[in-house]
N, C-alpha and C. Protein backbone atom coordinates (compact mmCIF):
# COMPACT_ATOMS: atom_id res chain seq x y z
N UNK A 1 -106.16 -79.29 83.47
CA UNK A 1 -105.54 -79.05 82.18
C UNK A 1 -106.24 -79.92 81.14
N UNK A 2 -106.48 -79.45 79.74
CA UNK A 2 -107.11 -80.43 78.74
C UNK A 2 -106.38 -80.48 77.93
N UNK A 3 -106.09 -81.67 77.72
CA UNK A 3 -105.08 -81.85 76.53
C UNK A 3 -105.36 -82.41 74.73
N UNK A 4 -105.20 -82.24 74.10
CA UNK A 4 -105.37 -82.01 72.40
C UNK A 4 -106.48 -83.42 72.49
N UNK A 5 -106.16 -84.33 73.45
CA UNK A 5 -106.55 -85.89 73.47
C UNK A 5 -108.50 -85.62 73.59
N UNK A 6 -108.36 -84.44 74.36
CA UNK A 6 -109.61 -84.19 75.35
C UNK A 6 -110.71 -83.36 74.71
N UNK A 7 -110.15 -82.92 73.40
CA UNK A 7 -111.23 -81.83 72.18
C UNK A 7 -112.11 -82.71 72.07
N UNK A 8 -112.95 -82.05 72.23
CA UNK A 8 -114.43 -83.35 71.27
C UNK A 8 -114.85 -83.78 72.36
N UNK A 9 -114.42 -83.95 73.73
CA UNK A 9 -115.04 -84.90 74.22
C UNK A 9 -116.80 -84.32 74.82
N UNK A 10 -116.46 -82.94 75.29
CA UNK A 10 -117.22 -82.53 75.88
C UNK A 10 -119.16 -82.40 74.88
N UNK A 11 -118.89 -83.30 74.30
CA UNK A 11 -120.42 -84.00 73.66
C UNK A 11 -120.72 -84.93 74.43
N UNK A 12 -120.05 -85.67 74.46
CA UNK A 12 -120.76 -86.87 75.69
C UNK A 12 -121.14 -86.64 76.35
N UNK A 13 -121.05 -85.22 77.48
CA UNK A 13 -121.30 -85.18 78.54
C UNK A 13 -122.97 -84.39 78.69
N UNK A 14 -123.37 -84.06 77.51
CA UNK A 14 -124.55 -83.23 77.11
C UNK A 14 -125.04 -84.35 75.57
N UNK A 15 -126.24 -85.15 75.28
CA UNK A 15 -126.87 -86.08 74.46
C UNK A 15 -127.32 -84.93 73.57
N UNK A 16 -127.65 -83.06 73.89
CA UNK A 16 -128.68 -82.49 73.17
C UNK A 16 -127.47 -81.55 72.33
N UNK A 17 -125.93 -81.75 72.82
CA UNK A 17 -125.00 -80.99 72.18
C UNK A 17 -124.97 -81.12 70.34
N UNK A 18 -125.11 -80.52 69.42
CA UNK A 18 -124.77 -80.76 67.96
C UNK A 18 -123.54 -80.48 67.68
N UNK A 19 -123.05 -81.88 67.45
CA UNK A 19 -121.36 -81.69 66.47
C UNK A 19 -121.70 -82.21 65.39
N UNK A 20 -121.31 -80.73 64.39
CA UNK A 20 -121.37 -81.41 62.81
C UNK A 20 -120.67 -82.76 61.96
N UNK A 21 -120.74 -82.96 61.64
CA UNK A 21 -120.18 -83.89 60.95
C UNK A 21 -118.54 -83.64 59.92
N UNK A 22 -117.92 -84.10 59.74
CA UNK A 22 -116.68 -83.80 59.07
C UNK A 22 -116.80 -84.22 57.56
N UNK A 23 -117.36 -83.17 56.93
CA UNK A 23 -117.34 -83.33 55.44
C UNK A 23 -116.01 -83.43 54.61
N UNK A 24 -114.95 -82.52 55.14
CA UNK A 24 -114.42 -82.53 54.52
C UNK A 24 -112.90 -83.82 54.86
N UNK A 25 -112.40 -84.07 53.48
CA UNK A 25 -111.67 -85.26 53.46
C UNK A 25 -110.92 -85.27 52.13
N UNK A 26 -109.91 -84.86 52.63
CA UNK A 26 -108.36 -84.69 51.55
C UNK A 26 -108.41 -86.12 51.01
N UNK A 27 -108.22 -86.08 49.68
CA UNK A 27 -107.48 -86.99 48.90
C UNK A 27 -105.99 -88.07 49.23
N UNK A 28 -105.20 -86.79 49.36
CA UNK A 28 -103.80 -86.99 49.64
C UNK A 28 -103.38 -87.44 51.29
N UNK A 29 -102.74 -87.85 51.83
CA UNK A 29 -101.96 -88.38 52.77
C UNK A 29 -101.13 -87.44 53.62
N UNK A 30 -101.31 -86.14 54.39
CA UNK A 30 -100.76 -85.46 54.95
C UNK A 30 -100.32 -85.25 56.49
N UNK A 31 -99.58 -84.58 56.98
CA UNK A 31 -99.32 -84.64 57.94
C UNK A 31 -100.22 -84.42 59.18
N UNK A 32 -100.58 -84.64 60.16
CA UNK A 32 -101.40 -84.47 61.18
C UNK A 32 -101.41 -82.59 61.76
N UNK A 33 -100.18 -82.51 61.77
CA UNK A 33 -99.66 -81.23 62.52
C UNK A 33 -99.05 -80.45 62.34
N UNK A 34 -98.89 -78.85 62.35
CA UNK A 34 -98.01 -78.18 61.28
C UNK A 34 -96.68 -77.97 62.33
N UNK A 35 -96.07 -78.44 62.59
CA UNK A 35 -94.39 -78.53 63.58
C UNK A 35 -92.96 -77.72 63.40
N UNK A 36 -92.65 -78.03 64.47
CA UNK A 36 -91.31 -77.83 64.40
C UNK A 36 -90.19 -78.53 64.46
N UNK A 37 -89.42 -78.42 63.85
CA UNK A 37 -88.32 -79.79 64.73
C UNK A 37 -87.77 -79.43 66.16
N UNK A 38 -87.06 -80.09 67.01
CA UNK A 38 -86.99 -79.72 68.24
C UNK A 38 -85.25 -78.85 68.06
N UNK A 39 -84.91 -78.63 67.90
CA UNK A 39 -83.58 -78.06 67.55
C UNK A 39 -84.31 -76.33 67.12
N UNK A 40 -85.54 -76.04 66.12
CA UNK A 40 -86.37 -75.27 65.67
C UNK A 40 -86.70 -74.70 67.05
N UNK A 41 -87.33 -75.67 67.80
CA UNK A 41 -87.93 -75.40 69.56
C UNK A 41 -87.35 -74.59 70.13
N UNK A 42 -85.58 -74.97 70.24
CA UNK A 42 -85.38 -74.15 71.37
C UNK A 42 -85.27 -73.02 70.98
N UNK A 43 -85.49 -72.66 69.94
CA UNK A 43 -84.90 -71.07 69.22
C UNK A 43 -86.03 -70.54 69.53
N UNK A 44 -87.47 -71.15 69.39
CA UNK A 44 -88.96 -70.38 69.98
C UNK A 44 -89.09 -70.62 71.74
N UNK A 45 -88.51 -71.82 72.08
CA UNK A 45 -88.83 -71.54 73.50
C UNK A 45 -87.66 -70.39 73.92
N UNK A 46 -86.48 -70.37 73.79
CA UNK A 46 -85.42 -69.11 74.03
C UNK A 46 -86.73 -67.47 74.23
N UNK A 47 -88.15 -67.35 73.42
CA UNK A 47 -88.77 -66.20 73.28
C UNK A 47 -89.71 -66.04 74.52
N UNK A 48 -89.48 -67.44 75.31
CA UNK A 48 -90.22 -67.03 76.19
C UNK A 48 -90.29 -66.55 77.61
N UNK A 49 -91.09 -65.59 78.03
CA UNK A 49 -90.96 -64.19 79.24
C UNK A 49 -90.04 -63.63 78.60
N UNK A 50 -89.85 -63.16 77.59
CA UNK A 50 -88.75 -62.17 77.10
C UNK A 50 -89.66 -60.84 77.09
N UNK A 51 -90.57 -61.00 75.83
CA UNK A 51 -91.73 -59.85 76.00
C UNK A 51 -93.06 -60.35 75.65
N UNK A 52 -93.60 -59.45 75.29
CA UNK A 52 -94.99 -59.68 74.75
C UNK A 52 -95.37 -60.60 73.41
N UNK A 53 -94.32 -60.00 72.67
CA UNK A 53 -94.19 -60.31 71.40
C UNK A 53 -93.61 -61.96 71.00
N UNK A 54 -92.57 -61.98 72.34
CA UNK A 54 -91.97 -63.50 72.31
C UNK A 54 -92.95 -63.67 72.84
N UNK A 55 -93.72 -63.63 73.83
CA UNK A 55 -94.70 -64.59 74.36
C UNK A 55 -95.64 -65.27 73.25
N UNK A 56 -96.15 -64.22 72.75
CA UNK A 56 -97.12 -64.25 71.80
C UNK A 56 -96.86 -65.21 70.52
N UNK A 57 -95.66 -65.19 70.33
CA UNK A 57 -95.18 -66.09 69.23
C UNK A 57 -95.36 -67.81 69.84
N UNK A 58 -94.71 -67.69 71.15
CA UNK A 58 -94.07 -69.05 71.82
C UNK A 58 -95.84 -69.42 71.90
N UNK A 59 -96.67 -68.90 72.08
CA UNK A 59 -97.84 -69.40 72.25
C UNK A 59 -98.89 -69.68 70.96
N UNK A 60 -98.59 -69.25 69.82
CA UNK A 60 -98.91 -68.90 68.24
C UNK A 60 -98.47 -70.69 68.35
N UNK A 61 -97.20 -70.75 68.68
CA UNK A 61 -96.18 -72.11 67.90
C UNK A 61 -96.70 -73.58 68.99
N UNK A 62 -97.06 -73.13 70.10
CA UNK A 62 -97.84 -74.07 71.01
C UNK A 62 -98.93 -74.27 70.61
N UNK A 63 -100.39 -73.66 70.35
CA UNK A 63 -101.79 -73.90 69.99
C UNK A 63 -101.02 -74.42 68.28
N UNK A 64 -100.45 -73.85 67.55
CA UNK A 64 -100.30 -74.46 66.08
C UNK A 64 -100.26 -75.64 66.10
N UNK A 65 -99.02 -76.27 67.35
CA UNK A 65 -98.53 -77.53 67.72
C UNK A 65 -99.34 -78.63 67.58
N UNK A 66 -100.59 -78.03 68.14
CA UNK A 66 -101.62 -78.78 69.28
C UNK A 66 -102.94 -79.32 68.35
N UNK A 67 -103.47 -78.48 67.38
CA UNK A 67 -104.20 -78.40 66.07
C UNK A 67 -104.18 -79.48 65.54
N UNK A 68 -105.16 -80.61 65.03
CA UNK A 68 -104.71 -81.26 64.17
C UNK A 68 -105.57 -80.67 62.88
N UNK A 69 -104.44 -80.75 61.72
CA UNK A 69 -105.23 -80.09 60.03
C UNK A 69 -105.84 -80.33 59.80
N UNK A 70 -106.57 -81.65 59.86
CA UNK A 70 -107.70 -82.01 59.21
C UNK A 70 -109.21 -82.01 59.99
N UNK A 71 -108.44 -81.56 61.13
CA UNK A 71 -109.89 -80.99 61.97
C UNK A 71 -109.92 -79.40 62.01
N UNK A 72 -109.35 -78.53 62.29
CA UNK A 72 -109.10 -77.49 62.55
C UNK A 72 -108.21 -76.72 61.97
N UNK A 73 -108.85 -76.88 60.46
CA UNK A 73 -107.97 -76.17 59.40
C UNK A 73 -108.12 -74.85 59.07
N UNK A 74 -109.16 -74.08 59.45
CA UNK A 74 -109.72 -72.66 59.72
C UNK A 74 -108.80 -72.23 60.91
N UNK A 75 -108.86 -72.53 61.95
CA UNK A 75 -107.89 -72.23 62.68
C UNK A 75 -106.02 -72.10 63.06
N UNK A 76 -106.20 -73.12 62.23
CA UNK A 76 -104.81 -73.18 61.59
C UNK A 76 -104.46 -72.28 60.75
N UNK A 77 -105.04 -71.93 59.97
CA UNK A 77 -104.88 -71.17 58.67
C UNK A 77 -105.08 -69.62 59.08
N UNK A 78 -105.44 -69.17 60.37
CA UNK A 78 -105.33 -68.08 61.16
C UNK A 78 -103.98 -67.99 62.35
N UNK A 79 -103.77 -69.14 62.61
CA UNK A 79 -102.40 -68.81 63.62
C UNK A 79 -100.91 -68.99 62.34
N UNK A 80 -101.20 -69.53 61.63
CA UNK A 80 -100.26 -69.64 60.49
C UNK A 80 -100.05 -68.03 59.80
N UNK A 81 -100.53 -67.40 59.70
CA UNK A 81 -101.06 -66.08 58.97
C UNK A 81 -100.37 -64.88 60.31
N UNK A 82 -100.88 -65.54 61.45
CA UNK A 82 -100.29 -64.36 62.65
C UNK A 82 -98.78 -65.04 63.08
N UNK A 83 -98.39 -66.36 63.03
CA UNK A 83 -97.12 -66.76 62.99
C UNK A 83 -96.16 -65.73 61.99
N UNK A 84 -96.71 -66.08 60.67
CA UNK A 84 -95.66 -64.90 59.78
C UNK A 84 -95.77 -63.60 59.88
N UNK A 85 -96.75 -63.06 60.24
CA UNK A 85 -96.49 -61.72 60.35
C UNK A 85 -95.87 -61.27 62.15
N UNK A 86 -95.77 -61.99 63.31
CA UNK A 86 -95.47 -62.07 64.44
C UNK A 86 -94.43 -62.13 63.84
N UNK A 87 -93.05 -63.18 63.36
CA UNK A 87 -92.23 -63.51 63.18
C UNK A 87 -91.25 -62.24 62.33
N UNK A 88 -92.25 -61.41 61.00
CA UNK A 88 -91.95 -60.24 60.66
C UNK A 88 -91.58 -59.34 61.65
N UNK A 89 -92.36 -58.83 62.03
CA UNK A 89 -92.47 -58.08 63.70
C UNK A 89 -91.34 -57.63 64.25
N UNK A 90 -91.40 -58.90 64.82
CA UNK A 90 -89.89 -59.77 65.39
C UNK A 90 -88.53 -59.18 64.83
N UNK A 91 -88.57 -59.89 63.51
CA UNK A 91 -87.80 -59.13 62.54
C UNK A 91 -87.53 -57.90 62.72
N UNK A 92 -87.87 -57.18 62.14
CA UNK A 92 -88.06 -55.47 62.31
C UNK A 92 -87.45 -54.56 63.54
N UNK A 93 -87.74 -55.43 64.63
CA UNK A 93 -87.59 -54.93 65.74
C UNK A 93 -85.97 -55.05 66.00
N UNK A 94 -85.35 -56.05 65.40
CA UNK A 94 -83.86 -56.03 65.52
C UNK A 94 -83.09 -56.15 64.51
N UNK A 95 -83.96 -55.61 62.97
CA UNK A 95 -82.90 -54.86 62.12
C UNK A 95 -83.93 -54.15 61.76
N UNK A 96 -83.25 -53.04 61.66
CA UNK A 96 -83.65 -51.56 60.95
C UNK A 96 -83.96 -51.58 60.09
N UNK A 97 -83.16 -52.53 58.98
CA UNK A 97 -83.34 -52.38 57.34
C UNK A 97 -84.97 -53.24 57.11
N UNK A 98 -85.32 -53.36 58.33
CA UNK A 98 -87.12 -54.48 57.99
C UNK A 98 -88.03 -53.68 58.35
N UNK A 99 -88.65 -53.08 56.97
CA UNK A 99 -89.73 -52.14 57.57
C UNK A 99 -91.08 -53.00 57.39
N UNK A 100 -91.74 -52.59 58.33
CA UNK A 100 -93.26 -53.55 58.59
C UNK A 100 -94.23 -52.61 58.21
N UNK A 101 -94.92 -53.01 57.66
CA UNK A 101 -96.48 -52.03 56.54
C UNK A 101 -97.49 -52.41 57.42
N UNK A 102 -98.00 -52.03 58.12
CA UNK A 102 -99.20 -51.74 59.07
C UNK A 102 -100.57 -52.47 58.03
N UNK A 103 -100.47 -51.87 56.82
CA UNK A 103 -101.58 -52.22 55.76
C UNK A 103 -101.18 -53.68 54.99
N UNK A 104 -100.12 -53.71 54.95
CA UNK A 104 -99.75 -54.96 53.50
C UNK A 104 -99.28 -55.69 54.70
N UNK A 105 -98.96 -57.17 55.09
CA UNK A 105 -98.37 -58.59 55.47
C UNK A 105 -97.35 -58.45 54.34
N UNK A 106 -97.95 -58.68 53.13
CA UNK A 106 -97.13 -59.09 51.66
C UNK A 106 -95.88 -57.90 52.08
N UNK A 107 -96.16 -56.36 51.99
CA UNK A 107 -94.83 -55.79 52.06
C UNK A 107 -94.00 -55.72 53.33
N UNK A 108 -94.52 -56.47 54.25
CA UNK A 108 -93.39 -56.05 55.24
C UNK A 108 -92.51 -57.78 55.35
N UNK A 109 -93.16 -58.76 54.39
CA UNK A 109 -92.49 -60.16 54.33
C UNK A 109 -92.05 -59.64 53.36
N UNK A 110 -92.33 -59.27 52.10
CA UNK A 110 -90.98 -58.49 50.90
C UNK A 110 -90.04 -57.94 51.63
N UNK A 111 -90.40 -56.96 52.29
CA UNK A 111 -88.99 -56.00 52.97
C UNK A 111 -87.99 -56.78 53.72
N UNK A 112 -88.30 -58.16 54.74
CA UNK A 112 -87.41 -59.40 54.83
C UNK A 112 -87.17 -60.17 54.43
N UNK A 113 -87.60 -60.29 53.33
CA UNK A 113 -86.83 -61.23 52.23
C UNK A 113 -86.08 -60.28 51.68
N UNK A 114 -85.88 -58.94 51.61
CA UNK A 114 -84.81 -58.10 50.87
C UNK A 114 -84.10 -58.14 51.65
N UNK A 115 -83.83 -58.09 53.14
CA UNK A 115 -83.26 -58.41 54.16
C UNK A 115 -82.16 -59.67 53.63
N UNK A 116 -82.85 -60.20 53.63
CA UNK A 116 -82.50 -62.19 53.79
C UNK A 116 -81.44 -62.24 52.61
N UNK A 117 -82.24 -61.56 51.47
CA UNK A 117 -81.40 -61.56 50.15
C UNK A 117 -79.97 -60.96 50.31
N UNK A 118 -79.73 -59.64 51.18
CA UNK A 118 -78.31 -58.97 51.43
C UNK A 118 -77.34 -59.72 52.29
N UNK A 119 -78.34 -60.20 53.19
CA UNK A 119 -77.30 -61.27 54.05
C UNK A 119 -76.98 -62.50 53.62
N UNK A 120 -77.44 -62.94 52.47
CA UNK A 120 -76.90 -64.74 52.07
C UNK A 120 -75.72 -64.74 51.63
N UNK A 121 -75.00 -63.63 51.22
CA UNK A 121 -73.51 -63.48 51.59
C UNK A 121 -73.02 -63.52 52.38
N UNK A 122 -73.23 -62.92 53.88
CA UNK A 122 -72.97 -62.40 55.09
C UNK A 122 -73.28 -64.23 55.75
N UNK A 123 -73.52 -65.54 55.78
CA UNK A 123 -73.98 -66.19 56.55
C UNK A 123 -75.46 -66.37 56.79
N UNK A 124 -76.25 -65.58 56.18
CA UNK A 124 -77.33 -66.07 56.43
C UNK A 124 -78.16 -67.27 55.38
N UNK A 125 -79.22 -66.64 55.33
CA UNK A 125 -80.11 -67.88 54.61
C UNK A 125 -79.56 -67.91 53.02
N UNK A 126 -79.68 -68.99 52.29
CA UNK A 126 -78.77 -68.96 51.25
C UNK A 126 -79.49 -68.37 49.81
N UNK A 127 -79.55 -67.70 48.92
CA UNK A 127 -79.98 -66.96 47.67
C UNK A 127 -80.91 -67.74 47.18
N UNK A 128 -80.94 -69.28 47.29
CA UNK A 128 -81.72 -70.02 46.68
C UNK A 128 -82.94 -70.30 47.64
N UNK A 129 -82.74 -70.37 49.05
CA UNK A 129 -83.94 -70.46 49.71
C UNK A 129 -84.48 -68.99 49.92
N UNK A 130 -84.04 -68.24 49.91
CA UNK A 130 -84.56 -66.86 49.86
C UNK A 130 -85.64 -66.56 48.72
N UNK A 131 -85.27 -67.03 47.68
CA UNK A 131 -85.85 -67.42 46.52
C UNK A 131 -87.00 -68.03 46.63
N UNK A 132 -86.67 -69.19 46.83
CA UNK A 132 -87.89 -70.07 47.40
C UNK A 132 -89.26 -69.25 48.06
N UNK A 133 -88.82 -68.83 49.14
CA UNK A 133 -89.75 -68.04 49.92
C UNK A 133 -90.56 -67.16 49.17
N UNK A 134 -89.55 -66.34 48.61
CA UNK A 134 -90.15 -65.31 47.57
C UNK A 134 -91.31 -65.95 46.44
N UNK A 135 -90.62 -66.85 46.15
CA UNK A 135 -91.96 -67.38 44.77
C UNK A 135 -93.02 -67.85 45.78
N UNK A 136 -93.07 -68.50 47.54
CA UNK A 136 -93.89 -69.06 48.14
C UNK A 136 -95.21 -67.80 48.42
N UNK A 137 -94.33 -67.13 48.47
CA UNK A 137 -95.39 -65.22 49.09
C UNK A 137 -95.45 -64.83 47.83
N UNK A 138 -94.70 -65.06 46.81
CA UNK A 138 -95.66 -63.72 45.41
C UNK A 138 -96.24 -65.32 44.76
N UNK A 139 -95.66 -65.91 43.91
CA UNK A 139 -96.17 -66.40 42.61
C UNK A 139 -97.48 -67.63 43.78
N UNK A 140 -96.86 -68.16 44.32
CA UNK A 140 -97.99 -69.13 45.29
C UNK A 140 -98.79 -68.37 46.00
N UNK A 141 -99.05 -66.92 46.16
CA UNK A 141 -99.66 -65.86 47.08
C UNK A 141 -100.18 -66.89 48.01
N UNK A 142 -99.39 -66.88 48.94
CA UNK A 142 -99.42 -67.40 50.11
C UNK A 142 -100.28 -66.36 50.98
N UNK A 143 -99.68 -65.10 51.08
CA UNK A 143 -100.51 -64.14 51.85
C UNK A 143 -102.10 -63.88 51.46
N UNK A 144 -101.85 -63.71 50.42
CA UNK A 144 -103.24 -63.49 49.65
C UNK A 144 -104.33 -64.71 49.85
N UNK A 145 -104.26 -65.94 50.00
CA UNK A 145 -104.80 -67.21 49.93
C UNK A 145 -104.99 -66.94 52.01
N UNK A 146 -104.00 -66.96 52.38
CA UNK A 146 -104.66 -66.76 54.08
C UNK A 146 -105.23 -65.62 54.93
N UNK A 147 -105.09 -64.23 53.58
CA UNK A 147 -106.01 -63.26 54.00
C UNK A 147 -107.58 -64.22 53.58
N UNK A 148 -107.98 -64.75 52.27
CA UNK A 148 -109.07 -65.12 51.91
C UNK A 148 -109.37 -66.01 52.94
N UNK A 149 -108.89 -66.89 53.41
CA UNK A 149 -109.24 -67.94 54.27
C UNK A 149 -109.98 -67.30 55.76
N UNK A 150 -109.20 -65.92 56.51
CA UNK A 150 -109.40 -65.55 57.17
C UNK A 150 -110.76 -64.53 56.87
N UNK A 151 -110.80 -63.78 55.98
CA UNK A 151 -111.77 -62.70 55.59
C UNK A 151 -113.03 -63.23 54.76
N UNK A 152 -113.17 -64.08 54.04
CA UNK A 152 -113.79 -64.38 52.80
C UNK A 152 -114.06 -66.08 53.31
N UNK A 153 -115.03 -66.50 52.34
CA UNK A 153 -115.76 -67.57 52.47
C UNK A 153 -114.79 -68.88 52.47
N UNK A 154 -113.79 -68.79 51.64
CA UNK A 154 -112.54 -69.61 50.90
C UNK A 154 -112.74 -71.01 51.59
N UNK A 155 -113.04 -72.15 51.14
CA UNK A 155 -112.43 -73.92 52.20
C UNK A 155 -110.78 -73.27 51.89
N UNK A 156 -110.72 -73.80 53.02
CA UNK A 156 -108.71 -73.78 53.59
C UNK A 156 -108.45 -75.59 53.00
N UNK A 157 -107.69 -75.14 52.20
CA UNK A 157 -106.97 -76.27 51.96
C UNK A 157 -106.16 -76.51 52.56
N UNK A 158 -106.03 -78.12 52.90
CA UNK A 158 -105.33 -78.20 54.37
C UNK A 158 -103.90 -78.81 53.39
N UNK A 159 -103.32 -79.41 52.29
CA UNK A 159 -102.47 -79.68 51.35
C UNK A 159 -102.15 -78.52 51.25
N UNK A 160 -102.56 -77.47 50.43
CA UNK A 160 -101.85 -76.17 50.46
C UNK A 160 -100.96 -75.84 51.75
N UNK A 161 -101.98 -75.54 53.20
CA UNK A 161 -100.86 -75.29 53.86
C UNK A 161 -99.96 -75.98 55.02
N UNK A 162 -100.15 -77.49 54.45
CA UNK A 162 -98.57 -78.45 54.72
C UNK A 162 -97.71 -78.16 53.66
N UNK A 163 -97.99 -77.79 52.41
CA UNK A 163 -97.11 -77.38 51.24
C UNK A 163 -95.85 -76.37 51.60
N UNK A 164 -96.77 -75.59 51.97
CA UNK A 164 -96.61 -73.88 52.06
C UNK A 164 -95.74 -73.73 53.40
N UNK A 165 -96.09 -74.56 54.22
CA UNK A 165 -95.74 -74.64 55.69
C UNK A 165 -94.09 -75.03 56.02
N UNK A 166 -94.11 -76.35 55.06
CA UNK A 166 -92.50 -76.56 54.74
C UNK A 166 -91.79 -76.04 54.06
N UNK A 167 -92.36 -74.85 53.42
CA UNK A 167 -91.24 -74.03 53.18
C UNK A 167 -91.08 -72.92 53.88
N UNK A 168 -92.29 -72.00 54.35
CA UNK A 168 -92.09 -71.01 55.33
C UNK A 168 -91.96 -71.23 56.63
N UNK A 169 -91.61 -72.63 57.00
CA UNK A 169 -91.03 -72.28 58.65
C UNK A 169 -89.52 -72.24 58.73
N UNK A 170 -89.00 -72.15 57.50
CA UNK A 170 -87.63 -71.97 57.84
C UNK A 170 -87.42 -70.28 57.62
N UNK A 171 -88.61 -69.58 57.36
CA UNK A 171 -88.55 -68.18 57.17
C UNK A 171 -88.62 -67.87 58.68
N UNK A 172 -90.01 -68.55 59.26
CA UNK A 172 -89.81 -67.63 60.56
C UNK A 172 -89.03 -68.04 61.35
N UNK A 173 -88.40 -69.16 61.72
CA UNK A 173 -86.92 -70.04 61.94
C UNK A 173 -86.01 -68.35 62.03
N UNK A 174 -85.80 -68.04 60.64
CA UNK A 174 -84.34 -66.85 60.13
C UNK A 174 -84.85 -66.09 60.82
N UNK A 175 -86.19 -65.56 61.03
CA UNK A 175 -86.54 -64.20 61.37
C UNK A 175 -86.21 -64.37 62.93
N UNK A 176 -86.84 -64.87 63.55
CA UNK A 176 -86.49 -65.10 64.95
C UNK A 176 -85.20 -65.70 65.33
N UNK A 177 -83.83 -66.09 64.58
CA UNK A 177 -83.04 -66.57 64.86
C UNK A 177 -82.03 -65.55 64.36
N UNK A 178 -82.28 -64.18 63.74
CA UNK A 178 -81.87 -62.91 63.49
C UNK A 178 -81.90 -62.03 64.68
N UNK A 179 -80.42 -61.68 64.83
CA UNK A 179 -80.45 -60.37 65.70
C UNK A 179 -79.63 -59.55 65.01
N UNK A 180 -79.33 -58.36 65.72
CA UNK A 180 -78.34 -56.92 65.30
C UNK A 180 -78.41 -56.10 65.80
N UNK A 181 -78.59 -54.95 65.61
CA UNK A 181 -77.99 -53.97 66.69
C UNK A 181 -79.25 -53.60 67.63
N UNK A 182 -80.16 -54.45 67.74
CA UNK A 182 -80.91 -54.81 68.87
C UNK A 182 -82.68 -54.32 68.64
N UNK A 183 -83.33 -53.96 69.56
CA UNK A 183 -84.69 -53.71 69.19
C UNK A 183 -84.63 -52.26 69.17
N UNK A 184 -85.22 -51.78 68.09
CA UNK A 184 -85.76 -50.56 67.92
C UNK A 184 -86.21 -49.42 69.01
């Protein structure tokens, strides 16, 4: 088994291996790791051997775990991107009213936040964090900024997505902690 401790090492063991150098170097003071709290945990470990889809998530939220940002912020900025739309998915699959756009990320996270918005009466997430989210995916184009990161030349700002991160893990938190009249 290799553990997060054990990345990098395998230069030593080869003198003719090239590891680039780490140019890049945030200003600001950020977190090492994009997380969960453990209370957050059991609601993603609960997804696992369930199906494909839980697997796939429970393993999205393990390698995310494992990442540190300021090394592996390209990669991050790709399991972060399949976290929310996995978590959509998810969604969808056990309410009806969440339709998922094959083409847009952006419209099938609109269509659960319209979700989110009907239920903050009902007990769910409250009008103001729903909100939140919403300005995080349109006015912060959150989606738009980790399609570029993934498709296009873009440096991933690793501040952007610890920013971005504390506010959308309580999205995929709701989405996966949402059920109803079951999977599709």
């Amino acid at each position: 088994m290799v553990s997060d401790t054990d990345l990098g090492k395998n230069t030593e063991e080869d003198a003719n291996a090239y590891s680039p150098e780490i140019a890049y170097r945030p200003k600001r003071n950020i977190r090492k790791h994009l997380e969960f709290t453990k209370d957050e945990g059991e609601i993603i470990n609960s997804l696992r051997d369930t199906n494909d889809l839980g697997n796939k998530i429970y393993n999205v939220v393990f390698e995310l775990s494992k990442l540190d940002l300021q090394v592996h912020r390209y990669s991050i900025a790709y399991l972060y991107r399949t976290l929310i739309e996995s978590s959509t998915i998810y969604l969808s699959q056990h309410q009806p009213k969440v339709v998922t756009d094959k083409t847009s990320l952006e419209a099938s996270v609109t269509s659960a936040l319209n979700y989110f918005a009907t239920t903050s009466k009902k007990g769910g997430p409250s009008s103001h964090t729903v909100g939140t989210w919403r300005e995080t995916v349109s006015k912060r184009k959150l989606i738009d900024t980790l399609n570029e990161y993934v498709h296009h030349e873009l440096p991933v700002d690793a501040h952007f997505l610890q920013e971005t991160w504390n506010t959308m893990k309580g999205y995929v938190i709701a989405c996966l902690k949402t059920s109803g009249s079951g999977p599709k």
